[in-house]
C-alpha atoms as a PDB file:
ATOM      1  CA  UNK A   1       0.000   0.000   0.000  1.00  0.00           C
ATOM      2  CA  UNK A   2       2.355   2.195   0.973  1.00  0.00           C
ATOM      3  CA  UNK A   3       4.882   1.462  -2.253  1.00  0.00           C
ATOM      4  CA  UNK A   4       1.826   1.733  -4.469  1.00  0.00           C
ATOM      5  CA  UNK A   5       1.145   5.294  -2.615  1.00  0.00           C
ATOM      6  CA  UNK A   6       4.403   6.063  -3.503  1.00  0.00           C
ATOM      7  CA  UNK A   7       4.704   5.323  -7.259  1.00  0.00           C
ATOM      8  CA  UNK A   8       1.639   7.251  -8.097  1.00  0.00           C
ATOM      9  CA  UNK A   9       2.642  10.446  -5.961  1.00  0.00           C
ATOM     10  CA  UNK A  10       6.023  10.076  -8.332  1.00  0.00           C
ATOM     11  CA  UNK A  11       4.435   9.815 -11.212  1.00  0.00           C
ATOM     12  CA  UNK A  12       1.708  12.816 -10.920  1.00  0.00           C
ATOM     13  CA  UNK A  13       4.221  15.889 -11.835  1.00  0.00           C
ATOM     14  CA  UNK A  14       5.751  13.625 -14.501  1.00  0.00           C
ATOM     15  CA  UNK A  15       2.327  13.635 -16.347  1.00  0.00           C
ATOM     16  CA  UNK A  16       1.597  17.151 -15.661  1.00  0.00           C
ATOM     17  CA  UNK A  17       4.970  18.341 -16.912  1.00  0.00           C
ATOM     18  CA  UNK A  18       4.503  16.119 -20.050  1.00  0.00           C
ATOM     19  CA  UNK A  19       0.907  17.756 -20.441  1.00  0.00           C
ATOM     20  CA  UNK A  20       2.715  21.073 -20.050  1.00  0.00           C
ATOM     21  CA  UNK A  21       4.998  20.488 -22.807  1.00  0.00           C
ATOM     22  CA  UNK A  22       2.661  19.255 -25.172  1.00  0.00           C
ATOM     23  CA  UNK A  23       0.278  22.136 -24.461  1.00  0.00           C
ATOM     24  CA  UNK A  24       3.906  24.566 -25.411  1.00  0.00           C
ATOM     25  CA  UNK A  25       4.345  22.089 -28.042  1.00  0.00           C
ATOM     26  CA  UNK A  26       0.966  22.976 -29.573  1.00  0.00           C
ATOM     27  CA  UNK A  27       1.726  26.539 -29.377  1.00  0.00           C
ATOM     28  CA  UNK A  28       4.613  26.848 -30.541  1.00  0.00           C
ATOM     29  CA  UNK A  29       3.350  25.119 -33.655  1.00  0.00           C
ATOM     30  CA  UNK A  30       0.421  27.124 -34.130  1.00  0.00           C
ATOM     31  CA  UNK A  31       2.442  30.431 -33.501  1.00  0.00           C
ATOM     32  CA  UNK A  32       5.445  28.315 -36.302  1.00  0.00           C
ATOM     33  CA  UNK A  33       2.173  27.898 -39.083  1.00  0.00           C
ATOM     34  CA  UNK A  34       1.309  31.590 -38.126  1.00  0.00           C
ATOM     35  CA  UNK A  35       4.635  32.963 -39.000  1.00  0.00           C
ATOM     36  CA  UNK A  36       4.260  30.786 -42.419  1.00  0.00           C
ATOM     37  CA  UNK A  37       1.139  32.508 -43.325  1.00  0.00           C
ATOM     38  CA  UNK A  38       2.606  35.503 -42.571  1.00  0.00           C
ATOM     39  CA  UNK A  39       5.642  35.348 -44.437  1.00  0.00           C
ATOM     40  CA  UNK A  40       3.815  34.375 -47.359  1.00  0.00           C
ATOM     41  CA  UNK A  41       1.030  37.067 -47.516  1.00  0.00           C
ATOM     42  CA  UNK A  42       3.928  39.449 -48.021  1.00  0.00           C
ATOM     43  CA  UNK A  43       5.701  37.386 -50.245  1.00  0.00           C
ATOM     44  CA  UNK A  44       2.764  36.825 -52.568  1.00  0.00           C
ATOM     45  CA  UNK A  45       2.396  40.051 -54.098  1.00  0.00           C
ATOM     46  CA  UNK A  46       6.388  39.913 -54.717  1.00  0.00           C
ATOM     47  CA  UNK A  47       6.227  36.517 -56.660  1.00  0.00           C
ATOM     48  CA  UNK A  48       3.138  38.112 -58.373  1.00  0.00           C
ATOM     49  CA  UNK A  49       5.278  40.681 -59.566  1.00  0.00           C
ATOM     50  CA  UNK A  50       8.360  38.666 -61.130  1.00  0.00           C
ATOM     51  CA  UNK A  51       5.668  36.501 -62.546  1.00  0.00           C
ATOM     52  CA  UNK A  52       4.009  39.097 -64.036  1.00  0.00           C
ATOM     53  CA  UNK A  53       6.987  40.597 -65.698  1.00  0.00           C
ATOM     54  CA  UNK A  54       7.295  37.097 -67.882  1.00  0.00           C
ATOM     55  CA  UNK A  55       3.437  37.646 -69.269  1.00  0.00           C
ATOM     56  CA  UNK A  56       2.956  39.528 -72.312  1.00  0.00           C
ATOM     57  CA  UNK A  57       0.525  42.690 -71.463  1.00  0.00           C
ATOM     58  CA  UNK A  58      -2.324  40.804 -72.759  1.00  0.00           C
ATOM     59  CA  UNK A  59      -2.572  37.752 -70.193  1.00  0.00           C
ATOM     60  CA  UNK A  60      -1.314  40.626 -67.347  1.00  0.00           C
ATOM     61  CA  UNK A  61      -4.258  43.606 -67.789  1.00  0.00           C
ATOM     62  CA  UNK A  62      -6.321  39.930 -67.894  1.00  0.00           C
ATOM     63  CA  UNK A  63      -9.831  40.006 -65.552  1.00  0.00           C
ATOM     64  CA  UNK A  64      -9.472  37.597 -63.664  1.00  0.00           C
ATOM     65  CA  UNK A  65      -5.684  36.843 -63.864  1.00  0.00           C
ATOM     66  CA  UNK A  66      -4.081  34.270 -66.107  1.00  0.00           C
ATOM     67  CA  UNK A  67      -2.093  31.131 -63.906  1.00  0.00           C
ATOM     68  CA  UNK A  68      -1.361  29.515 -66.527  1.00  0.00           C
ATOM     69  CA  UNK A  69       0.961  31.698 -69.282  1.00  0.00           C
ATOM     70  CA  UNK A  70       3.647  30.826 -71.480  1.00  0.00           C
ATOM     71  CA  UNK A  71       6.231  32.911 -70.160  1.00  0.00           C
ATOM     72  CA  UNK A  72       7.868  35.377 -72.516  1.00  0.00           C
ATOM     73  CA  UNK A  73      11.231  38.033 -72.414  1.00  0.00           C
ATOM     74  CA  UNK A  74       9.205  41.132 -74.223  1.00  0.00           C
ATOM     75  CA  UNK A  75       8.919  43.078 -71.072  1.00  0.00           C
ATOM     76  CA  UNK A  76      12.729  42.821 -69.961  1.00  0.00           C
ATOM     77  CA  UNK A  77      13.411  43.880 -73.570  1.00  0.00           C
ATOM     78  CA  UNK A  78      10.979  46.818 -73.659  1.00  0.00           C
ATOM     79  CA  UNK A  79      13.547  47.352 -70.570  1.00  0.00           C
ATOM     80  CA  UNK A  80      16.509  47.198 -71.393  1.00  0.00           C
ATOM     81  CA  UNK A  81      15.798  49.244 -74.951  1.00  0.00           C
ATOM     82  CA  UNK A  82      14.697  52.234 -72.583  1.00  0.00           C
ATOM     83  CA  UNK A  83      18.022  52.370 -71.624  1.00  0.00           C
ATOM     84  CA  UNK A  84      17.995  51.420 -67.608  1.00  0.00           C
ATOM     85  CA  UNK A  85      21.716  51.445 -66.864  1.00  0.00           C
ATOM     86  CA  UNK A  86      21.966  55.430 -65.940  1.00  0.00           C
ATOM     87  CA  UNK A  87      19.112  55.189 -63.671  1.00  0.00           C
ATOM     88  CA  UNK A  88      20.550  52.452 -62.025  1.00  0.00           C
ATOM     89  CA  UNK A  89      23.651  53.490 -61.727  1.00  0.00           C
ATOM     90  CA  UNK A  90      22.284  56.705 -60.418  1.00  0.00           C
ATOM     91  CA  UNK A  91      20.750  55.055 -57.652  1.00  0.00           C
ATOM     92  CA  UNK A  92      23.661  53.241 -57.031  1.00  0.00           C
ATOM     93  CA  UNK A  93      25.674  56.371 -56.286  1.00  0.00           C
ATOM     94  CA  UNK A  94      23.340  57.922 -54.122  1.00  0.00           C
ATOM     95  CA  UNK A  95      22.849  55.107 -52.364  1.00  0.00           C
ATOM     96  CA  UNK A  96      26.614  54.146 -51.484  1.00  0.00           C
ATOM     97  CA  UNK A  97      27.497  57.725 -50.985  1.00  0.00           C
ATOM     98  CA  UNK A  98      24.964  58.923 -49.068  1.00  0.00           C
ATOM     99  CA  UNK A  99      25.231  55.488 -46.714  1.00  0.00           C
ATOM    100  CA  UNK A 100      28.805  55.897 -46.368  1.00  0.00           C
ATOM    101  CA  UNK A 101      28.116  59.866 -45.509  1.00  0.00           C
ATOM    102  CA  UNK A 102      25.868  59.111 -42.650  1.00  0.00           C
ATOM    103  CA  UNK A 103      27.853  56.179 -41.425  1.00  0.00           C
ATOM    104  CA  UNK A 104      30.895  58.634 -40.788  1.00  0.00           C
ATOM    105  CA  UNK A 105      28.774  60.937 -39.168  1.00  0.00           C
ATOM    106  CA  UNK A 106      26.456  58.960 -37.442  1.00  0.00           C
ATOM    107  CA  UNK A 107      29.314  56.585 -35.351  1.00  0.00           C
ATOM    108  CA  UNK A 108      31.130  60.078 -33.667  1.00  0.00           C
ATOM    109  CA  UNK A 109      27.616  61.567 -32.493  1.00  0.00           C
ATOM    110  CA  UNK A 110      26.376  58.131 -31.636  1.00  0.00           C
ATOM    111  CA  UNK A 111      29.505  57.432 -29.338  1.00  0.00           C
ATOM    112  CA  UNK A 112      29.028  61.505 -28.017  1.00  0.00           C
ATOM    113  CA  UNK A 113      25.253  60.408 -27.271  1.00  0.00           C
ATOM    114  CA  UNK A 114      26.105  57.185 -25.838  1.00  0.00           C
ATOM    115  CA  UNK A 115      29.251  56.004 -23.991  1.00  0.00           C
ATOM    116  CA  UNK A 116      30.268  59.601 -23.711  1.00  0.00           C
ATOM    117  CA  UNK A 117      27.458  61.545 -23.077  1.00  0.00           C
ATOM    118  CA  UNK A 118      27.587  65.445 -23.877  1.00  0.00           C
ATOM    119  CA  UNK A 119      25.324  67.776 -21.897  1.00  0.00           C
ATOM    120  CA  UNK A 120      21.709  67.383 -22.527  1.00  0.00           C
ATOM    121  CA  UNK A 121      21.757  64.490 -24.824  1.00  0.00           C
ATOM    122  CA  UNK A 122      18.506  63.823 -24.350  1.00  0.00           C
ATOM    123  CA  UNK A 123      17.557  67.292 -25.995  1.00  0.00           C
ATOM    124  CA  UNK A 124      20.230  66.687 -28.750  1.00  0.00           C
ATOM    125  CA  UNK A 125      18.541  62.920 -29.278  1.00  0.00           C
ATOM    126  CA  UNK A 126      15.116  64.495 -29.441  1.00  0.00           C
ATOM    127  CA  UNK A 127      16.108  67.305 -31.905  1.00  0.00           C
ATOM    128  CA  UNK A 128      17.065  64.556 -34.336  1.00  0.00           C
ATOM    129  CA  UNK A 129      14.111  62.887 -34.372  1.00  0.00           C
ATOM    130  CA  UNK A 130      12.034  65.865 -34.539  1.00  0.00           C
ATOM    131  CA  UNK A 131      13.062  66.297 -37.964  1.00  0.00           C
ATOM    132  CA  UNK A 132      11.539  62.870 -38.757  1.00  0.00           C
ATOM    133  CA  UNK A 133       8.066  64.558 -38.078  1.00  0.00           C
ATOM    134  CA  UNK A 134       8.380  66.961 -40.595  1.00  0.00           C
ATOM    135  CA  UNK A 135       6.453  65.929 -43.776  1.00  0.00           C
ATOM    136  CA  UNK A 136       8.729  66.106 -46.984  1.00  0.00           C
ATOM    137  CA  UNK A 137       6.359  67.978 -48.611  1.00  0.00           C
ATOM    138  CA  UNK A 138       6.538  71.051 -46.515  1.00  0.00           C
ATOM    139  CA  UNK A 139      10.073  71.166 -46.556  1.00  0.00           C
ATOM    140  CA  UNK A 140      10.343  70.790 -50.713  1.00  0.00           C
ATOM    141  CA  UNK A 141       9.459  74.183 -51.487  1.00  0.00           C
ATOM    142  CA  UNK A 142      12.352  75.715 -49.535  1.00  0.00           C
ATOM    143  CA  UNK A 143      14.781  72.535 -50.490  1.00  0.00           C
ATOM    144  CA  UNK A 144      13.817  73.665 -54.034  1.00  0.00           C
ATOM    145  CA  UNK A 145      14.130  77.346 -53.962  1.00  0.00           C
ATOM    146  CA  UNK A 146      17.616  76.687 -52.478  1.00  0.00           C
ATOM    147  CA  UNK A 147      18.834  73.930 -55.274  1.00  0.00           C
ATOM    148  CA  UNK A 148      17.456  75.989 -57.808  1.00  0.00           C
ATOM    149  CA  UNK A 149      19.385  78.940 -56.722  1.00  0.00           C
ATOM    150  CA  UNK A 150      22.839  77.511 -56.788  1.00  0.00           C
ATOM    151  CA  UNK A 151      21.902  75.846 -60.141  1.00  0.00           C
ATOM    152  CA  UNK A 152      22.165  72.104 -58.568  1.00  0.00           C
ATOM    153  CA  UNK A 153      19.186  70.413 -60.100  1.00  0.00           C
ATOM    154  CA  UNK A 154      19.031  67.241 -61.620  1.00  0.00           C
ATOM    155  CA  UNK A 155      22.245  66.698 -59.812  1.00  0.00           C
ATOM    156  CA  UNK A 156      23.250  63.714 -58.380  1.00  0.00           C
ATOM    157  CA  UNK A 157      25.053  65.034 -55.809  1.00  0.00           C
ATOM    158  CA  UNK A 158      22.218  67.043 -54.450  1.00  0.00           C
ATOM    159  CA  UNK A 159      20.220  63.373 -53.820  1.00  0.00           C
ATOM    160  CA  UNK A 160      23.705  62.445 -52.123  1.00  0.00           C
ATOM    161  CA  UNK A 161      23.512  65.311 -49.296  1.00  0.00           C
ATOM    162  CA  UNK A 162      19.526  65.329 -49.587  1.00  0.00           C
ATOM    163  CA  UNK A 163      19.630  61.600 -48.718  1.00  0.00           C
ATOM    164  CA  UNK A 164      22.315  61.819 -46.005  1.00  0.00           C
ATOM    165  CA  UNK A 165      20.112  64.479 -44.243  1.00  0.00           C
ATOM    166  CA  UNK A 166      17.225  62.245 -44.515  1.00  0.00           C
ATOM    167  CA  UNK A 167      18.867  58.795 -42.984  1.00  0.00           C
ATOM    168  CA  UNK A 168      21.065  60.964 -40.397  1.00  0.00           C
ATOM    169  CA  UNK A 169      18.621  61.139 -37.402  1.00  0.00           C
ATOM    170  CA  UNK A 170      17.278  57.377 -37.930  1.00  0.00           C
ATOM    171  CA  UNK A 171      21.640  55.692 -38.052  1.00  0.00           C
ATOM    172  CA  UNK A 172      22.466  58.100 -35.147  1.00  0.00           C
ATOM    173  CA  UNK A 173      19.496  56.340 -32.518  1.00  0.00           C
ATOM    174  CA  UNK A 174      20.459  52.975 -34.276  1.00  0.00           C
ATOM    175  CA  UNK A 175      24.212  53.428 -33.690  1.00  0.00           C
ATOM    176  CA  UNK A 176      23.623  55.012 -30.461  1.00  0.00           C
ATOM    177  CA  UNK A 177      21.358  51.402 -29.116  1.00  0.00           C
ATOM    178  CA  UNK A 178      24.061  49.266 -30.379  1.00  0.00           C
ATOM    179  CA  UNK A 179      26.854  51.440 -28.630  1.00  0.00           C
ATOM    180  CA  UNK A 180      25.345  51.025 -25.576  1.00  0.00           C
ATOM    181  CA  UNK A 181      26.021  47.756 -25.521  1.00  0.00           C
ATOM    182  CA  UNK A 182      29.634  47.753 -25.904  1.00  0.00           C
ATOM    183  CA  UNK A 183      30.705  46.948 -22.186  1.00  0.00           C
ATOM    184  CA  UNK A 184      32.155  50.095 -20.254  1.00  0.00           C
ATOM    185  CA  UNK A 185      34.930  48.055 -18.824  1.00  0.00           C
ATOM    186  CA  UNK A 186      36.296  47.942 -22.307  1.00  0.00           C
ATOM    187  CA  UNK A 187      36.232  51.830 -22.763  1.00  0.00           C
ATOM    188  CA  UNK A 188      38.055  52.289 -19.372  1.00  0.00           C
ATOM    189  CA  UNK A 189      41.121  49.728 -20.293  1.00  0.00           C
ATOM    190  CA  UNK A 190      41.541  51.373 -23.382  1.00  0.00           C
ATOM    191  CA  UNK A 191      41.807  54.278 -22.051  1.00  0.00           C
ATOM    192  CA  UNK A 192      44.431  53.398 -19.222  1.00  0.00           C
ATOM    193  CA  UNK A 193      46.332  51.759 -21.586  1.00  0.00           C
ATOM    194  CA  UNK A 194      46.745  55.461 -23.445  1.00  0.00           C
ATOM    195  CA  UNK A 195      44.735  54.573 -26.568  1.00  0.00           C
ATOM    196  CA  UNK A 196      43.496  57.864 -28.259  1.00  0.00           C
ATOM    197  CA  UNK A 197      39.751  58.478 -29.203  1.00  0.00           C
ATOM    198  CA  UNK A 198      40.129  57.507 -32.513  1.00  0.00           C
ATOM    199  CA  UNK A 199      42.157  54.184 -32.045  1.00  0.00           C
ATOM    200  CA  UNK A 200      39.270  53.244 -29.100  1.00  0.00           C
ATOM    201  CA  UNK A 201      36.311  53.814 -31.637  1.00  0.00           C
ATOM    202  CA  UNK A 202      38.843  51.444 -34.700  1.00  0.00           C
ATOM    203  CA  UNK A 203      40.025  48.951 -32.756  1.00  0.00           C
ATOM    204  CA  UNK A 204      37.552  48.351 -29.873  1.00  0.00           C
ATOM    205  CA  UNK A 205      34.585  49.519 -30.331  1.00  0.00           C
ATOM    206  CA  UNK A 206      34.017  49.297 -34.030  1.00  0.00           C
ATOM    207  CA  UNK A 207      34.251  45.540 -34.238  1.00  0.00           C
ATOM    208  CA  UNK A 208      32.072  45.202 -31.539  1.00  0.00           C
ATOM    209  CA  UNK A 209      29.505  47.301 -33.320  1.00  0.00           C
ATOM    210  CA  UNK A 210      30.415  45.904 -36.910  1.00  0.00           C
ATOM    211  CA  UNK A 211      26.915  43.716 -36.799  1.00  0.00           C
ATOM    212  CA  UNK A 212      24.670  47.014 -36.351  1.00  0.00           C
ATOM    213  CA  UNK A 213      26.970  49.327 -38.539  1.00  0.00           C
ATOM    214  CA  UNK A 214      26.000  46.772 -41.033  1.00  0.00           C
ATOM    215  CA  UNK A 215      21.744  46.680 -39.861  1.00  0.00           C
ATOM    216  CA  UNK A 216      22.592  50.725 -40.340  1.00  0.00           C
ATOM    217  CA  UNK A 217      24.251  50.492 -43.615  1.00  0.00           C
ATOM    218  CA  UNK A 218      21.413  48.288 -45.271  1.00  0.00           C
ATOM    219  CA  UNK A 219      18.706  50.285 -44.068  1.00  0.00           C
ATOM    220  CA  UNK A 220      20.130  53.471 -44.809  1.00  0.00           C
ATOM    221  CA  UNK A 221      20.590  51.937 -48.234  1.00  0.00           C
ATOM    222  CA  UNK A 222      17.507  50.518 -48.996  1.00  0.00           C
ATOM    223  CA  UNK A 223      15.922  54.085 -47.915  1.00  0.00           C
ATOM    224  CA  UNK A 224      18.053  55.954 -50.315  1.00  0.00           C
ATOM    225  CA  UNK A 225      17.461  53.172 -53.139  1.00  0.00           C
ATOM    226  CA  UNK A 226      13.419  53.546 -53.175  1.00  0.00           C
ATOM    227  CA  UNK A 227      13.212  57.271 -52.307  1.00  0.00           C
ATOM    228  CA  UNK A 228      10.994  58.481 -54.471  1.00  0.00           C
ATOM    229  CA  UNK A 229       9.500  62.246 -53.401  1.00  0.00           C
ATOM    230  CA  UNK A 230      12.165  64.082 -53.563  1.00  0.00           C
ATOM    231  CA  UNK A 231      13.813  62.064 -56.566  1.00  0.00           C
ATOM    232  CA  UNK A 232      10.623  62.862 -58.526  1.00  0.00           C
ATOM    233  CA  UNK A 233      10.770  66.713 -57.883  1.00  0.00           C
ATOM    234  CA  UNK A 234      14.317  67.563 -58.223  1.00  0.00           C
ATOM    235  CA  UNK A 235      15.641  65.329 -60.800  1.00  0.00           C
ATOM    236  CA  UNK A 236      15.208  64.686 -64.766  1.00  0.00           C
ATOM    237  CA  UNK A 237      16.508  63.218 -66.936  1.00  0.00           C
ATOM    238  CA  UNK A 238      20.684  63.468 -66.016  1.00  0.00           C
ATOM    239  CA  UNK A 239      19.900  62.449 -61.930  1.00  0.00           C
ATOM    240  CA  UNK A 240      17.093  60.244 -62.381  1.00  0.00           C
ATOM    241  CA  UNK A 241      16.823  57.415 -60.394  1.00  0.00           C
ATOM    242  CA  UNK A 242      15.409  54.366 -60.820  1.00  0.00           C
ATOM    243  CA  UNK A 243      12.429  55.092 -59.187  1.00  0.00           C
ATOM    244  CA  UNK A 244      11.992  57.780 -61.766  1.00  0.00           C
ATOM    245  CA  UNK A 245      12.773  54.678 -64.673  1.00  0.00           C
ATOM    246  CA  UNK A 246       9.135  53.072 -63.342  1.00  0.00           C
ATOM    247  CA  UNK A 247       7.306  55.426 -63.295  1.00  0.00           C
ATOM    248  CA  UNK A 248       8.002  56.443 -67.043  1.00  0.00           C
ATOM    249  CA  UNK A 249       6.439  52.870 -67.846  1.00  0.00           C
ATOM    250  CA  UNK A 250       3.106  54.498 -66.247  1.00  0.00           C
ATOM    251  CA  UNK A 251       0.671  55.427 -69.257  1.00  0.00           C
ATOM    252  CA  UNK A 252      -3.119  56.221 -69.959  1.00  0.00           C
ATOM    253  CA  UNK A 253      -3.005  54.480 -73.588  1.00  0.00           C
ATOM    254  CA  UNK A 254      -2.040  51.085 -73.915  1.00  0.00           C
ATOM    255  CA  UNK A 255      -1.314  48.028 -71.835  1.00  0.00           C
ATOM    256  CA  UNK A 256       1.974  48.552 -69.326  1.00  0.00           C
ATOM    257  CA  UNK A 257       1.510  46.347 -66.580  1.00  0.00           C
ATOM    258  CA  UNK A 258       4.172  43.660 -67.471  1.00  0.00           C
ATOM    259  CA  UNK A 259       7.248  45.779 -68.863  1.00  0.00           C
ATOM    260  CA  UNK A 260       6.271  47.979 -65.664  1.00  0.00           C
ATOM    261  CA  UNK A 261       6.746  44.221 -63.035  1.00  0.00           C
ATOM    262  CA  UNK A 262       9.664  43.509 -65.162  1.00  0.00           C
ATOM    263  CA  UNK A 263      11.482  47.194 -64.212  1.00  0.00           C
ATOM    264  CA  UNK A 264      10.089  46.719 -60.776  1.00  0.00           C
ATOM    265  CA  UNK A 265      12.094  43.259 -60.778  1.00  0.00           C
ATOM    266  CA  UNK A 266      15.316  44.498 -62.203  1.00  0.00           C
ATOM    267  CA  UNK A 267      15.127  47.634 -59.767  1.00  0.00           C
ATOM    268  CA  UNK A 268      14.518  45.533 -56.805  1.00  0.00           C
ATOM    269  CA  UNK A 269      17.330  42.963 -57.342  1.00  0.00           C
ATOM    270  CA  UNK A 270      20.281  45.013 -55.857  1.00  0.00           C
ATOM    271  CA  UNK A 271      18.368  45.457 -52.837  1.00  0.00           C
ATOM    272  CA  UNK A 272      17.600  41.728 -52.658  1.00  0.00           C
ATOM    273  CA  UNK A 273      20.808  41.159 -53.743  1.00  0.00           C
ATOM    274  CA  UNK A 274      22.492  43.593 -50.428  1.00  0.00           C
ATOM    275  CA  UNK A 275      20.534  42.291 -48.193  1.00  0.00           C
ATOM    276  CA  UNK A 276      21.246  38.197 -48.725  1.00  0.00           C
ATOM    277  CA  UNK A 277      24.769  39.144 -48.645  1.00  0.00           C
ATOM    278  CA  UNK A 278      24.510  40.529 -45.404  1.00  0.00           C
ATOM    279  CA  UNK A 279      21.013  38.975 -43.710  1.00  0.00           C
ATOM    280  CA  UNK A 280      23.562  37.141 -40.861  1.00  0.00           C
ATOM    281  CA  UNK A 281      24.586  40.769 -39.807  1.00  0.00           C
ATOM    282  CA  UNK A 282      21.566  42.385 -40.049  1.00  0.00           C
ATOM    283  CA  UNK A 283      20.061  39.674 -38.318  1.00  0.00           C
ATOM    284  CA  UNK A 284      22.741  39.800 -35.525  1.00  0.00           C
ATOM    285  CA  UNK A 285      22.574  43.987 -35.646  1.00  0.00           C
ATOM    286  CA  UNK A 286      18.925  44.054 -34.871  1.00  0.00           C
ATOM    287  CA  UNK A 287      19.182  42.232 -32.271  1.00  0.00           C
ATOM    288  CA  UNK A 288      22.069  44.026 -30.410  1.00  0.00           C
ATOM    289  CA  UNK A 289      19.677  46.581 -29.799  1.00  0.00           C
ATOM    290  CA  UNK A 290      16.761  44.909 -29.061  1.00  0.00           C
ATOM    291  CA  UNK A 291      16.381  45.163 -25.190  1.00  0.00           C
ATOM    292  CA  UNK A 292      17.910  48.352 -25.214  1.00  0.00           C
END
C-alpha cells in the first residue's frame, strides 16, 4: 500500500509536466504555421510581380488573372531598350554615398550620445528625431528654392547630401542602441592603456559594433534606393533614379503592366541582392539593440 502510494505520488508531476509540454508544443506550432502565413502574404504580391513581368501585357491587364501563361522576355526587352543602366547606376551612387556619408557621421555623435554623453543628450537625441516629423512635402518648397538657386538640379550630388540628411537622425538612434552595448569596462582599459579616441572607436569599439553598422548600412541603403519624393521633384533626366525609370512605364493608352513588373524586378534585385549578402549581420545587428 504504501509502495503503491508512492509510485503514483512520483508519477503525478511527470504527467503534468509532459501535459505542459505538449500544451507549449501545440503553441509553438500554431504560432510556427502563423509565422508561415505571414511570411507568405507578403511574399505573394512579390512573386506576383516577377511573374508578371514574364506575361505579355495581354494575359497581365487579364480580368481575372491568367495562372497559366507561357512565359515570354518582351517586357525585360521593352527594358533594357529604354536604356535602364543610368538610372541604375544613379541610384547606385546615391545610395553608397549617401550610406557611407551618414555612417561617418552617425558613429562620432552616436559614441558623443552614448558612452560619452555630452550635456543634454537627451535634448540633442530628441532634436534629431524631430526632424523625422516633418512631412517632406513642406520642406520641398524651400529645399527647391535653395537647389534651384545655386543651379544644382538634376544633380546627383544634391540626392547624395539630400539623402544623407534624410537617414542621419534614424543611423544616429540605431548606432547610439548598439553602442550602448559595448561593455564600459572595455572603454576604461583602453583608455588606461593610453589609446586615443580615434584608435578606441577602430580597434575596440568598431568591431564590436560591426553587426549594427552593417543593420545601419542596409537600411540606410535601402531608404536611399526607393526614395521616391524628392527624386521625382528635383531630378530629370541626367539624376534620375530608378524610381523615376518606373514610373516612365506608367501610361493612360495602352497596356503597361508587365514591362512595368519587369522594371520593378530588375530595380529591386540590388536590394535583394544587399541584403542576402549581409542577412547574418543584419540579423545579428537588430538584435544588439533589441532590449535596449
Amino acid at each position: 500500500m504504501t509502495a503503491t502510494r508512492h509510485d503514483t505520488t512520483a508519477t503525478t508531476p511527470t504527467r503534468s509536466t509532459a501535459r505542459r509540454i505538449r500544451r507549449l508544443d501545440r503553441a509553438g506550432a500554431a504560432w510556427t504555421a502563423l509565422a508561415w502565413l505571414a511570411g507568405l502574404l507578403f511574399f505573394l504580391p512579390v512573386l506576383w510581380m516577377v511573374l508578371t513581368g514574364f506575361k505579355r501585357e495581354v494575359d497581365a491587364a487579364s480580368n481575372p488573372p491568367s495562372w497559366v501563361f507561357t512565359p515570354v522576355l518582351d517586357g525585360y526587352r521593352q527594358v533594357f531598350d529604354r536604356d535602364i543602366t543610368p538610372y541604375l547606376l544613379n541610384s547606385l551612387m546615391a545610395s553608397l554615398m549617401s550610406t557611407l556619408l551618414v555612417l561617418l557621421l552617425a558613429t562620432p555623435a552616436a559614441y558623443a550620445l552614448s558612452i560619452r554623453p555630452v550635456a543634454k543628450w537627451r535634448d540633442v537625441l530628441f532634436f534629431f528625431i524631430s526632424t523625422k516629423m516633418l512631412p517632406a512635402v513642406a520642406a520641398l518648397l524651400p529645399v527647391y528654392l535653395l537647389v534651384k538657386e545655386f543651379g544644382l538640379l538634376d544633380n546627383v550630388w544634391t540626392m547624395i547630401v539630400l539623402y544623407t540628411a534624410m537617414n542621419l537622425p534614424l543611423a544616429v538612434w540605431m548606432m547610439r542602441s548598439f553602442l550602448l552595448e559595448v561593455p564600459p569596462a572595455l572603454i576604461e582599459a583602453a583608455a588606461v592603456d593610453g589609446a586615443s579616441l580615434l584608435a578606441t572607436i577602430r580597434r575596440i569599439l568598431l568591431p564590436i559594433v560591426a553587426p549594427g553598422l552593417a543593420a545601419t548600412a542596409l537600411i540606410c541603403f535601402i531608404f536611399s534606393w526607393n526614395e521616391f519624393f524628392l527624386a521625382v521633384n528635383l531630378t530629370a533626366t541626367r539624376a534620375g533614379t530608378s524610381p523615376i525609370f518606373l514610373v516612365g512605364f506608367v501610361t493612360s493608352e495602352g497596356l503597361f503592366l508587365a514591362r512595368l513588373c519587369a522594371a520593378a524586378t530588375l530595380v529591386s534585385l540590388p536590394v535583394v541582392l544587399a541584403g542576402w549578402i549581409a542577412q547574418k549581420q543584419l540579423v545579428r545587428g537588430l538584435s544588439m539593440g533589441a532590449v535596449k
